[in-house]
PDB file of N, CA and C in Angstrom:
ATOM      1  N   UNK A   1     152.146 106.223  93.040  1.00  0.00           N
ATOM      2  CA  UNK A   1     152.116 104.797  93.188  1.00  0.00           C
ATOM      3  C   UNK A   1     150.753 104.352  93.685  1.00  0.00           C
ATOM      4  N   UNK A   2     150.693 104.953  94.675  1.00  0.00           N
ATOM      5  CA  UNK A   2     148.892 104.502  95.058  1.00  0.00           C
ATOM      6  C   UNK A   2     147.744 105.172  94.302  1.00  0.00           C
ATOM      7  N   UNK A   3     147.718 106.021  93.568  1.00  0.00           N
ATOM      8  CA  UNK A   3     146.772 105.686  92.502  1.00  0.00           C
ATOM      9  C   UNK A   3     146.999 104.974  91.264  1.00  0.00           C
ATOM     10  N   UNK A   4     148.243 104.876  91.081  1.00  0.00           N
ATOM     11  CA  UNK A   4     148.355 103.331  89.618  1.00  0.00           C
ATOM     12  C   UNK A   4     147.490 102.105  90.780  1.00  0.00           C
ATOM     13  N   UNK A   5     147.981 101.958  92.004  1.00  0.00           N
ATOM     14  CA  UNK A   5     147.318 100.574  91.914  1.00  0.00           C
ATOM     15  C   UNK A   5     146.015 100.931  92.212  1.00  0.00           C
ATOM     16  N   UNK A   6     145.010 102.149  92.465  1.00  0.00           N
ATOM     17  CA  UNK A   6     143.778 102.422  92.739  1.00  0.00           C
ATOM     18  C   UNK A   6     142.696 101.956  91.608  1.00  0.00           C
ATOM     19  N   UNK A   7     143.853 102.123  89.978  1.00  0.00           N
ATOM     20  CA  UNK A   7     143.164 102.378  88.883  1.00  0.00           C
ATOM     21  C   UNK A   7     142.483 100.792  88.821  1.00  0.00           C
ATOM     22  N   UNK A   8     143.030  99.849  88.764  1.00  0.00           N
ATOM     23  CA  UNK A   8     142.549  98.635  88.615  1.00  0.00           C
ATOM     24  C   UNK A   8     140.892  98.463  89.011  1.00  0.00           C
ATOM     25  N   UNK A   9     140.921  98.840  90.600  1.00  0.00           N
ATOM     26  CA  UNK A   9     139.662  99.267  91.108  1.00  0.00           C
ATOM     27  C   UNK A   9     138.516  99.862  90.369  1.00  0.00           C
ATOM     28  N   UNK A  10     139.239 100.546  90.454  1.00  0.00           N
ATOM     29  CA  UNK A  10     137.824 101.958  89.785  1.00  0.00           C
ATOM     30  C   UNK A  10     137.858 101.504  88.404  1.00  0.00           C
ATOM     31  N   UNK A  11     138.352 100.764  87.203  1.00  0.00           N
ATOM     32  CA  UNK A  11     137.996 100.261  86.119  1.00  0.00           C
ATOM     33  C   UNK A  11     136.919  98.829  86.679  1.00  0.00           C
ATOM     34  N   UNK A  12     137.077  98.684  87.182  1.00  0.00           N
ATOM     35  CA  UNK A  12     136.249  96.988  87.449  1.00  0.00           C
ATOM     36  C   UNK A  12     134.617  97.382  88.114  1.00  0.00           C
ATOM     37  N   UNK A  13     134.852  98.718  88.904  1.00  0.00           N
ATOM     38  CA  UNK A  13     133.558  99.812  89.774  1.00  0.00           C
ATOM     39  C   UNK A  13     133.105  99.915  88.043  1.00  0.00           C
ATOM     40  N   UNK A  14     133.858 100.930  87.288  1.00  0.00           N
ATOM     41  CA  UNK A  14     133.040 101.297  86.124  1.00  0.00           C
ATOM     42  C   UNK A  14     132.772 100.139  84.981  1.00  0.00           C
ATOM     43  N   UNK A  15     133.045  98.969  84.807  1.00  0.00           N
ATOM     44  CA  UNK A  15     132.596  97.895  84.119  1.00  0.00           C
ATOM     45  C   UNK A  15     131.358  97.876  84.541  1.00  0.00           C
ATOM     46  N   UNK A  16     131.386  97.506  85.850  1.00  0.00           N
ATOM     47  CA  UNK A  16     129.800  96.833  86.765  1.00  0.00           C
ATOM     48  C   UNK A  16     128.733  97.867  86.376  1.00  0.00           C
ATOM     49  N   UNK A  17     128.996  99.260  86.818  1.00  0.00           N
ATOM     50  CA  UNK A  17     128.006 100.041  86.482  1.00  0.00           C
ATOM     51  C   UNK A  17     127.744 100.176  84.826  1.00  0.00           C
ATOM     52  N   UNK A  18     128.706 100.220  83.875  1.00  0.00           N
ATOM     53  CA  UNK A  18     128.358 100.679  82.515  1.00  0.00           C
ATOM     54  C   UNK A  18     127.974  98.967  82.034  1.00  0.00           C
ATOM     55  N   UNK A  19     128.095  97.930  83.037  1.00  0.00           N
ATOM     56  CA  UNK A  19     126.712  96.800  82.056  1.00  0.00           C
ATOM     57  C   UNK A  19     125.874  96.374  83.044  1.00  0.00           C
ATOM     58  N   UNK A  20     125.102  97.256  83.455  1.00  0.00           N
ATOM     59  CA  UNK A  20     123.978  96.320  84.390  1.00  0.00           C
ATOM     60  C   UNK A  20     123.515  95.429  83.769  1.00  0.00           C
ATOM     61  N   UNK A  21     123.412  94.702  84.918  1.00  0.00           N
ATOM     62  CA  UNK A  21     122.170  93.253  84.575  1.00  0.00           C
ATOM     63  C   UNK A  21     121.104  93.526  83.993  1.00  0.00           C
ATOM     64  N   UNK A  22     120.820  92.589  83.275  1.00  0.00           N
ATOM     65  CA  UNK A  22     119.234  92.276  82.131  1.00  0.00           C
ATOM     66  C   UNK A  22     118.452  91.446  82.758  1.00  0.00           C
ATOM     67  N   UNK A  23     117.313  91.908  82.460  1.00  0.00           N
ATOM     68  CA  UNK A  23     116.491  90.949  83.132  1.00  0.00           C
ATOM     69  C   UNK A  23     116.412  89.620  82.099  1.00  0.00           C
ATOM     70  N   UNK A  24     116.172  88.559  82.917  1.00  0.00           N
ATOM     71  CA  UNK A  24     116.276  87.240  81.852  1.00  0.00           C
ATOM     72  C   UNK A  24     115.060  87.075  81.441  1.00  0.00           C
ATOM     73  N   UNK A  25     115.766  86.277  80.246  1.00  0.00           N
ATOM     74  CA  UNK A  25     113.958  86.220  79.533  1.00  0.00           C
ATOM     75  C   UNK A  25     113.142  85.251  80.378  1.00  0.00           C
ATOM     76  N   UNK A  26     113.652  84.258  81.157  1.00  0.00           N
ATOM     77  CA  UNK A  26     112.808  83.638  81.789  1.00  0.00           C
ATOM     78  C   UNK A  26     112.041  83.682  82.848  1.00  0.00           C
ATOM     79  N   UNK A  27     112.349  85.375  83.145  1.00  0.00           N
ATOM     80  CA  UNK A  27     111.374  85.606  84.028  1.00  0.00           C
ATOM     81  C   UNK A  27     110.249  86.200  83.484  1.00  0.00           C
ATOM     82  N   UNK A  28     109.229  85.460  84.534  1.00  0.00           N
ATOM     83  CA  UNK A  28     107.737  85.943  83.704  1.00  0.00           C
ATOM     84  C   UNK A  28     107.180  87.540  83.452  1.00  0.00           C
ATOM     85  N   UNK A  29     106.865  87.752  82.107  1.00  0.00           N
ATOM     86  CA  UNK A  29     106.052  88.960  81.512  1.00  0.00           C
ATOM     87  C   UNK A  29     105.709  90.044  82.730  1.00  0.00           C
ATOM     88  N   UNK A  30     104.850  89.509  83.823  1.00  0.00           N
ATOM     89  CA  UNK A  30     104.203  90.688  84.232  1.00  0.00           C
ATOM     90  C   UNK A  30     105.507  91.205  85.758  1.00  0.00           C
ATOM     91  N   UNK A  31     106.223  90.405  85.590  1.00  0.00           N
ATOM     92  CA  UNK A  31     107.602  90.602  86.462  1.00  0.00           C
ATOM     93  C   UNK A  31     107.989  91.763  86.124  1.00  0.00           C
ATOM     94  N   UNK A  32     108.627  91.460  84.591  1.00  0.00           N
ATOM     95  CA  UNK A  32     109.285  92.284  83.498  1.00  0.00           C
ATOM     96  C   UNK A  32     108.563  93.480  83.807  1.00  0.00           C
ATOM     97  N   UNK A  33     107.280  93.920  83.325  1.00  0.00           N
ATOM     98  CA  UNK A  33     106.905  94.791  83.127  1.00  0.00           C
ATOM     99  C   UNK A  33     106.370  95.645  83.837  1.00  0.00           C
ATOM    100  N   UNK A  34     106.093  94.891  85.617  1.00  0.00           N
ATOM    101  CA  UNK A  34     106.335  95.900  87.096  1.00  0.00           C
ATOM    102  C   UNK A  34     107.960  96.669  87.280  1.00  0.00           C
ATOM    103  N   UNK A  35     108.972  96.093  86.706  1.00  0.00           N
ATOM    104  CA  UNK A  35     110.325  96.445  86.692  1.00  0.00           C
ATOM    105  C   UNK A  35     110.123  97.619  86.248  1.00  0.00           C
ATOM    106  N   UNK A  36     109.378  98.218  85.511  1.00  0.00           N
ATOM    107  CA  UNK A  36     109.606  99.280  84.744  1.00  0.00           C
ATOM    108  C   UNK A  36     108.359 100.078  85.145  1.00  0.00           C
ATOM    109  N   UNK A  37     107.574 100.153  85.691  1.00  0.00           N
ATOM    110  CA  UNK A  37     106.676 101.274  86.302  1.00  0.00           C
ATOM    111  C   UNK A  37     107.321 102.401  87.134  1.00  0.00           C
ATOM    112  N   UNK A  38     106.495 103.437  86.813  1.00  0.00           N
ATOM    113  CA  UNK A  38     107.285 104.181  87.791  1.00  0.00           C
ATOM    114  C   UNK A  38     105.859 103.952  88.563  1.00  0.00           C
ATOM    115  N   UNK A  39     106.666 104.471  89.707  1.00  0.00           N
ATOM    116  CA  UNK A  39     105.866 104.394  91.237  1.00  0.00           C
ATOM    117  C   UNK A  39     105.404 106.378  91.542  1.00  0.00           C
ATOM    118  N   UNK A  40     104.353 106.627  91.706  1.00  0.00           N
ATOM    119  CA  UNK A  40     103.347 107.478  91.610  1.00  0.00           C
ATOM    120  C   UNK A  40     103.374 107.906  92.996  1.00  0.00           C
ATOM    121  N   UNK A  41     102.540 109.421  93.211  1.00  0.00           N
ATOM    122  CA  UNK A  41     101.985 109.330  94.855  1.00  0.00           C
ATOM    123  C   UNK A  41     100.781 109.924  93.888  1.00  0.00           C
ATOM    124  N   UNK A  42      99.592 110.340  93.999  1.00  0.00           N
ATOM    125  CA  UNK A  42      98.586 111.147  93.789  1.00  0.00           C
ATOM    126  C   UNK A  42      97.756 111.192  95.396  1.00  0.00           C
ATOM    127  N   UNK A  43      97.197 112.617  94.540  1.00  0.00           N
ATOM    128  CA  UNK A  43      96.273 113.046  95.833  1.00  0.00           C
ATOM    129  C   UNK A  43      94.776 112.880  94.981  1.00  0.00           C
ATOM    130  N   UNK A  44      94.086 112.133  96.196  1.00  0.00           N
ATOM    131  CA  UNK A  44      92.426 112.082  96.171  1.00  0.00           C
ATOM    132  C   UNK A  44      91.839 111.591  97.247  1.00  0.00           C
ATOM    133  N   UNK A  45      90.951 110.946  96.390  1.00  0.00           N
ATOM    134  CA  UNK A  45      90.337 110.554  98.218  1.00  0.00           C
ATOM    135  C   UNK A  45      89.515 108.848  97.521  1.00  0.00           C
ATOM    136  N   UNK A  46      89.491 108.477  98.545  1.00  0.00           N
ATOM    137  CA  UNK A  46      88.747 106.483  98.752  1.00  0.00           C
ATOM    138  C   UNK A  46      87.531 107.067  99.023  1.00  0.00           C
ATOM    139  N   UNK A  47      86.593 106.431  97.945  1.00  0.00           N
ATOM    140  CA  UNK A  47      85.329 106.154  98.268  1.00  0.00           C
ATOM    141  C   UNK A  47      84.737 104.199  98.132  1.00  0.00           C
ATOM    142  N   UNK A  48      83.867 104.223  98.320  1.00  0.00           N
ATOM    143  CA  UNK A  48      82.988 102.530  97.842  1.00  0.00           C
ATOM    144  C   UNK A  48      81.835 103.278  96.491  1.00  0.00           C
ATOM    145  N   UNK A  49      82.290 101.547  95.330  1.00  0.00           N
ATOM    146  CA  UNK A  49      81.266 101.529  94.466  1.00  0.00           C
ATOM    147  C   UNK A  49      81.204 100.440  93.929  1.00  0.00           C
ATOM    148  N   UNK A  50      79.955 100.131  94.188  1.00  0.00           N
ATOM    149  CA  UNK A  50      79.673  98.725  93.708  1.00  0.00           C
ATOM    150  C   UNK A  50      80.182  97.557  94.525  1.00  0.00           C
ATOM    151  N   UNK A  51      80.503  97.967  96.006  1.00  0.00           N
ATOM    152  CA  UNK A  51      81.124  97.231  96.661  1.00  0.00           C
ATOM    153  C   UNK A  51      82.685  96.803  96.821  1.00  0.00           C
ATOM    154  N   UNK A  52      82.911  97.522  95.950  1.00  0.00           N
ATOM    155  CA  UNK A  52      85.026  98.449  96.101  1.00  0.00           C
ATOM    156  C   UNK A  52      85.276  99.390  96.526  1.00  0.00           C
ATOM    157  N   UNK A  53      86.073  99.585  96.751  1.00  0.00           N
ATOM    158  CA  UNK A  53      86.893 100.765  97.244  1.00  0.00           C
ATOM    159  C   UNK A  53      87.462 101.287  95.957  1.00  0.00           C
ATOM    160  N   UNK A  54      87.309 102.643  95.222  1.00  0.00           N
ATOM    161  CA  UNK A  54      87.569 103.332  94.493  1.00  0.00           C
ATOM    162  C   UNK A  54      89.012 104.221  95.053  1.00  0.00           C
ATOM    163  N   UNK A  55      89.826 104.315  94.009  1.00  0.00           N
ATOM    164  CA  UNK A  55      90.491 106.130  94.064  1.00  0.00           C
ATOM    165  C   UNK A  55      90.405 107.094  93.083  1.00  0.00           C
ATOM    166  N   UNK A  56      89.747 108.060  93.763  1.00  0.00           N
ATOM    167  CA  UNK A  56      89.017 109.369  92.494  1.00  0.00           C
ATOM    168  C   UNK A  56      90.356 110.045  92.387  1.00  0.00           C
ATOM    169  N   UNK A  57      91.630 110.233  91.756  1.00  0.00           N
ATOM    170  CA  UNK A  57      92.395 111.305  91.769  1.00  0.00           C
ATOM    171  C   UNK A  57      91.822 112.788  91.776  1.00  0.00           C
ATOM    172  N   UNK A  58      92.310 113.639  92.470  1.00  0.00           N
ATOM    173  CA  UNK A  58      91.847 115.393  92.003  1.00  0.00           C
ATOM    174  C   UNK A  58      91.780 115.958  90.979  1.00  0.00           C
ATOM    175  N   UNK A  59      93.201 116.125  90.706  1.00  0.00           N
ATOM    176  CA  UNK A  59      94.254 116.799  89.525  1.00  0.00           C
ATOM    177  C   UNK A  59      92.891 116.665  88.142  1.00  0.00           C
ATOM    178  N   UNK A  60      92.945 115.009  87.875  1.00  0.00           N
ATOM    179  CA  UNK A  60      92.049 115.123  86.254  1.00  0.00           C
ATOM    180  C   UNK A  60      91.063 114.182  86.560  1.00  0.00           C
ATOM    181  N   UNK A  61      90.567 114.053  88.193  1.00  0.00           N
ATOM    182  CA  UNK A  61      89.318 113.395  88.130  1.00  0.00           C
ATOM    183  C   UNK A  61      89.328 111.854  87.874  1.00  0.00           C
ATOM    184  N   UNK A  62      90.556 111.529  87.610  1.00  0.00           N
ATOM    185  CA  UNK A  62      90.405 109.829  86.999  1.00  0.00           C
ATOM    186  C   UNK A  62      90.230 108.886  88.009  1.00  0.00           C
ATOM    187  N   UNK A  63      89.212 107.936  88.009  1.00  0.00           N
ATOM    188  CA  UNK A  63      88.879 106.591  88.826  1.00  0.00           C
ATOM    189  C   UNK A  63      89.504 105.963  88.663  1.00  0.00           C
ATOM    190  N   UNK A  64      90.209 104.831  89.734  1.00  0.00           N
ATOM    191  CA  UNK A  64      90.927 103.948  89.670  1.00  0.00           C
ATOM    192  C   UNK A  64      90.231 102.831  90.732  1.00  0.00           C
ATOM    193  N   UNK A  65      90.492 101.638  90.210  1.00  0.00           N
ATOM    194  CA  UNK A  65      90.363 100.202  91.005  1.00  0.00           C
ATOM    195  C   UNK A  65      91.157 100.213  92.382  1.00  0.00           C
ATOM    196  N   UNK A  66      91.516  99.934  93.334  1.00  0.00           N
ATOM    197  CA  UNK A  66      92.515  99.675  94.094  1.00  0.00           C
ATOM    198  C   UNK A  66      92.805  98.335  94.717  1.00  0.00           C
ATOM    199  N   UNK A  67      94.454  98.007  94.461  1.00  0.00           N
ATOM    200  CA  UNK A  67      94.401  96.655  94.490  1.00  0.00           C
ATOM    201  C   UNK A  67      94.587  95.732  96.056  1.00  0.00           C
ATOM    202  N   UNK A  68      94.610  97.059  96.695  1.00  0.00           N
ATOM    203  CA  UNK A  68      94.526  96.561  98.499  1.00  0.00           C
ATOM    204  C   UNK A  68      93.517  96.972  99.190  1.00  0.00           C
ATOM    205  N   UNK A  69      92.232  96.142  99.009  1.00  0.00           N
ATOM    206  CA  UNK A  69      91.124  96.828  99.478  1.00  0.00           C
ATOM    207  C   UNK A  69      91.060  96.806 101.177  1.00  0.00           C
ATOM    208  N   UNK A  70      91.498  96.030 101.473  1.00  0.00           N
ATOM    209  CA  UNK A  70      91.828  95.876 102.629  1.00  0.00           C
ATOM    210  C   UNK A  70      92.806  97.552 103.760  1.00  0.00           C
ATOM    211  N   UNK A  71      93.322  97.519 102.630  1.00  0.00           N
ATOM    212  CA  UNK A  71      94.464  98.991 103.151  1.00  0.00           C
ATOM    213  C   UNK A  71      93.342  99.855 102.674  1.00  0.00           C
ATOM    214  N   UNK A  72      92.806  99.879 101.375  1.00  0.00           N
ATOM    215  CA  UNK A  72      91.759 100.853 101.745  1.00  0.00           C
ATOM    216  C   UNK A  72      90.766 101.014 102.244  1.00  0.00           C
ATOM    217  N   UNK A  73      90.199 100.409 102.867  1.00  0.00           N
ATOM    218  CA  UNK A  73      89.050 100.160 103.990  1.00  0.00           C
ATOM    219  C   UNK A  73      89.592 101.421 104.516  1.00  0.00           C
ATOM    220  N   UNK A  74      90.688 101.248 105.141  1.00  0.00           N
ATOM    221  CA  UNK A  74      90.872 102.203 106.321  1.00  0.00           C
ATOM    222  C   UNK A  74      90.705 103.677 106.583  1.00  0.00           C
ATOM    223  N   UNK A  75      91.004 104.137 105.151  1.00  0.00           N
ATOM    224  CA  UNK A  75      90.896 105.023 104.447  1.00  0.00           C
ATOM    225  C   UNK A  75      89.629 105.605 104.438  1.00  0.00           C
ATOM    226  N   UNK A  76      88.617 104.939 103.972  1.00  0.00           N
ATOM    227  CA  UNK A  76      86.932 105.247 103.315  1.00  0.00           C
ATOM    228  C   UNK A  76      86.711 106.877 103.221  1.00  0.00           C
ATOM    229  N   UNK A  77      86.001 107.050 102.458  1.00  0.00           N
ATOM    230  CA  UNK A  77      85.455 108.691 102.827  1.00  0.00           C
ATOM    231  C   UNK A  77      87.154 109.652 102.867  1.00  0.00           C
ATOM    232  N   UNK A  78      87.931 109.682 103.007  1.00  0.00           N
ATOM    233  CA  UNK A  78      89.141 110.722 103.398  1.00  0.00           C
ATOM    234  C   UNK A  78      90.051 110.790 102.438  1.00  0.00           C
ATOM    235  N   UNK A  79      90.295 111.919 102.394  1.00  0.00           N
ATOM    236  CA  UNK A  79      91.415 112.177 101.045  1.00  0.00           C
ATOM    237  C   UNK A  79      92.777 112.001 101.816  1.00  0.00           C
ATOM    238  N   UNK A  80      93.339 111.866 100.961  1.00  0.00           N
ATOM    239  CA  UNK A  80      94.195 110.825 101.035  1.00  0.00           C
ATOM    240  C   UNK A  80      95.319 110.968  99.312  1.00  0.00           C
ATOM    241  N   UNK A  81      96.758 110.614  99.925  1.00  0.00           N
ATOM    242  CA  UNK A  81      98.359 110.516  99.408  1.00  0.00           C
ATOM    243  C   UNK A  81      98.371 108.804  98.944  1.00  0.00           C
ATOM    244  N   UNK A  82      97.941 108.096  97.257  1.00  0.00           N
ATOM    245  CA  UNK A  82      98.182 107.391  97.443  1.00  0.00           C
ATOM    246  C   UNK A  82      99.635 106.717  96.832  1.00  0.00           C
ATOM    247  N   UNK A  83     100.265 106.101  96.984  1.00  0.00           N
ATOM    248  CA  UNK A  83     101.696 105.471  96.128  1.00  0.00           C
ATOM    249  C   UNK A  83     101.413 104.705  95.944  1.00  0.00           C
ATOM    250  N   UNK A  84     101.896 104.708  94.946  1.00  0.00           N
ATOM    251  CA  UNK A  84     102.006 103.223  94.109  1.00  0.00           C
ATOM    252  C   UNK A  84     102.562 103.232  92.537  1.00  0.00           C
ATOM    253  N   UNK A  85     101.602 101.846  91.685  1.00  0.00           N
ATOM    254  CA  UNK A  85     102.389 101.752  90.531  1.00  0.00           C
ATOM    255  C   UNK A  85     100.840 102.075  90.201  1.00  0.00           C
ATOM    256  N   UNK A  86     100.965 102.145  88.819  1.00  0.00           N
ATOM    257  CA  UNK A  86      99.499 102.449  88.008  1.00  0.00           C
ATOM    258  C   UNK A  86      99.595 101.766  86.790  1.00  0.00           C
ATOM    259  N   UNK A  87      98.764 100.481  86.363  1.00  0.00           N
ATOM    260  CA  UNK A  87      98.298  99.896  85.671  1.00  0.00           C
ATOM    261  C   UNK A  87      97.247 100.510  84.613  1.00  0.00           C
ATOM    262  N   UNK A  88      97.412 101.429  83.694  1.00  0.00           N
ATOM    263  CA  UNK A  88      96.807 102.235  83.018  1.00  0.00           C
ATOM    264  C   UNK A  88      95.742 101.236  82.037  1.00  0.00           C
ATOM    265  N   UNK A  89      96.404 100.128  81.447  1.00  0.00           N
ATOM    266  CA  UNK A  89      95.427  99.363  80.589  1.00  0.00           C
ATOM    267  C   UNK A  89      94.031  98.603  81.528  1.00  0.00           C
ATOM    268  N   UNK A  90      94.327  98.629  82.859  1.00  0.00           N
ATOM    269  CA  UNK A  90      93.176  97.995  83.523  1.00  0.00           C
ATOM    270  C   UNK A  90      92.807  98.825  84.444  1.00  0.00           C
ATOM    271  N   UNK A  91      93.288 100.143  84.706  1.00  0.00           N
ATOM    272  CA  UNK A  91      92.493 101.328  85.616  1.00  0.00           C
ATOM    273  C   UNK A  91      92.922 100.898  86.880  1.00  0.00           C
ATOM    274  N   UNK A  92      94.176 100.743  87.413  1.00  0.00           N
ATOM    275  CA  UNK A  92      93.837 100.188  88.733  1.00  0.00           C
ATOM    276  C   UNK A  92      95.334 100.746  89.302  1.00  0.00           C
ATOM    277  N   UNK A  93      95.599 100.993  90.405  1.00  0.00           N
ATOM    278  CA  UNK A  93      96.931 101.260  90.770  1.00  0.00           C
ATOM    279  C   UNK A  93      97.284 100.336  92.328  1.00  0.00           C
ATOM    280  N   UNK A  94      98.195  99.925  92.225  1.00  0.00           N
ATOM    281  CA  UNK A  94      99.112  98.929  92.611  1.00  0.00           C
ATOM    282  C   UNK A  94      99.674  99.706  94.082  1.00  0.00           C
ATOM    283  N   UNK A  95      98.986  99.633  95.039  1.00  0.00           N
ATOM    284  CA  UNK A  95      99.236 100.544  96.405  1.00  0.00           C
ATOM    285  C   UNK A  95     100.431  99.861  97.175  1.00  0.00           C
ATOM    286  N   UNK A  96     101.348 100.844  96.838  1.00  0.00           N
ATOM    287  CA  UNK A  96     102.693 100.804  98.040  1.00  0.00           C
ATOM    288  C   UNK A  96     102.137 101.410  99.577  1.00  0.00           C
ATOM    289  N   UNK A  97     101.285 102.474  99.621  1.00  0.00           N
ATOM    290  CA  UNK A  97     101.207 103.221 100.584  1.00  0.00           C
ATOM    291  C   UNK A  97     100.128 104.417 100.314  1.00  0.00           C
ATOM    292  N   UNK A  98      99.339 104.654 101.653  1.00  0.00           N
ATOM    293  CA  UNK A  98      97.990 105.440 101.915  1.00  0.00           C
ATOM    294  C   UNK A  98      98.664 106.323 102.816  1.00  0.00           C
ATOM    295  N   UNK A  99      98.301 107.148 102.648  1.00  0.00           N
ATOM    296  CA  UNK A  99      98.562 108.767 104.042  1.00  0.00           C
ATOM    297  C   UNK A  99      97.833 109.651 103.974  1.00  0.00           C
ATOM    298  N   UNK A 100      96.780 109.613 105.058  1.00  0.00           N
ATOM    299  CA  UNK A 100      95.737 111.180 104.940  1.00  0.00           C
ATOM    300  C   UNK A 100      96.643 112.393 104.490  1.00  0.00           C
ATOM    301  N   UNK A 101      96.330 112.955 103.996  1.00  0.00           N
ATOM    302  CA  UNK A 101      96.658 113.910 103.580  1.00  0.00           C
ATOM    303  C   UNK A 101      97.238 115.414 104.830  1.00  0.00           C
ATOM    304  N   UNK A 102      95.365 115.363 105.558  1.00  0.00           N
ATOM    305  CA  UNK A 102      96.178 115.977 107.303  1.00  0.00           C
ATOM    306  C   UNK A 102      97.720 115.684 107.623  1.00  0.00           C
ATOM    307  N   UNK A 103      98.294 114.563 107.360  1.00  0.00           N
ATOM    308  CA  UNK A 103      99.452 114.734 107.691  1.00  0.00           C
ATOM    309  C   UNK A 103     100.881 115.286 107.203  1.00  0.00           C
ATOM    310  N   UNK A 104     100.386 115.988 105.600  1.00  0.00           N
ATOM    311  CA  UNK A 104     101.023 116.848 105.033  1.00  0.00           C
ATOM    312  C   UNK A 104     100.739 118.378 104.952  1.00  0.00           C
ATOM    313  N   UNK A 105      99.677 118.252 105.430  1.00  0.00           N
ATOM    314  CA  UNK A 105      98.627 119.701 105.456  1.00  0.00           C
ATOM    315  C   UNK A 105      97.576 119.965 107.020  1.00  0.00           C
ATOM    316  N   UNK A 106      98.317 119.719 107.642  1.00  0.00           N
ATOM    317  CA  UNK A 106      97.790 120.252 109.106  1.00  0.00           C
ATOM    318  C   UNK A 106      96.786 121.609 109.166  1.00  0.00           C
ATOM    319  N   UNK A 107      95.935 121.135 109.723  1.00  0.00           N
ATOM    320  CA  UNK A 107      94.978 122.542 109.884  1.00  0.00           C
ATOM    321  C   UNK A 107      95.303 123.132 111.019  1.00  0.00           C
ATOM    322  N   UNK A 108      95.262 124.761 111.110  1.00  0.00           N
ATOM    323  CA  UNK A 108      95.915 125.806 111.938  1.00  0.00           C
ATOM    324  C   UNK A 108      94.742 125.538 113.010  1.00  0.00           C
ATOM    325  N   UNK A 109      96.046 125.476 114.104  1.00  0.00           N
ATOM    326  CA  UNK A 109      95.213 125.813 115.640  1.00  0.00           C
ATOM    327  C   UNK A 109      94.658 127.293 115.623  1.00  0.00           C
ATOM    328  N   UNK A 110      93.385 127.246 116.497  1.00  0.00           N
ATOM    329  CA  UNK A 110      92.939 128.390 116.755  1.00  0.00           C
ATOM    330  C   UNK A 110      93.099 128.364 117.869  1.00  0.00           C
ATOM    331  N   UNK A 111      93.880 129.793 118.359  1.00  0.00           N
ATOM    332  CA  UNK A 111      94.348 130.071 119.694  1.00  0.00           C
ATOM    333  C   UNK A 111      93.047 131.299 120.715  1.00  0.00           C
TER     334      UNK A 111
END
């Protein structure tokens, strides 16, 4: 008896999930199309050029714009964990978050 009346439930749970929401068309283009980035961490390091703040990734060397120069100030000179989204047609990645790297990779005390 108490799972006949459970079933009602759990059909109305699996409706919701098997039609998520759409995004409407009336929301604007570049809305739409942050919805769908994936969000990144790479490792490199912040330098200045030309009076920006750069991110050199390691891995394949690629330069990027950064769009919180301000958050990267802080950074300058130090390698560095960055997150974010990455805007590939304009070189630039979209910073959720900076973390020296030291704080995933601690250097050994010498005793």
């Amino acid at each position: 008896m108490l799972l006949a009346s459970a079933l009602p439930v759990v059909g109305a749970v699996l409706v919701i999930v098997d039609h998520p929401r759409t995004v409407s068309s009336n929301v604007p283009e570049l809305l739409q199309s942050e919805l769908h980035l994936d969000v990144r961490t790479l490792a490199g390091k912040i330098s200045r050029r030309s009076g920006k703040f750069i991110f050199k990734e390691d891995h394949h060397g690629i330069v990027y714009s950064l769009d919180d120069q301000k958050e990267a100030r802080n950074f300058a000179g130090k390698a560095v964990f960055v997150t974010g989204t990455i805007d590939s047609k304009a070189n630039i990645v979209h910073i959720h978050k900076i973390e020296p790297t030291w704080l995933f990779h601690p250097t050994p005390r010498a005793d």
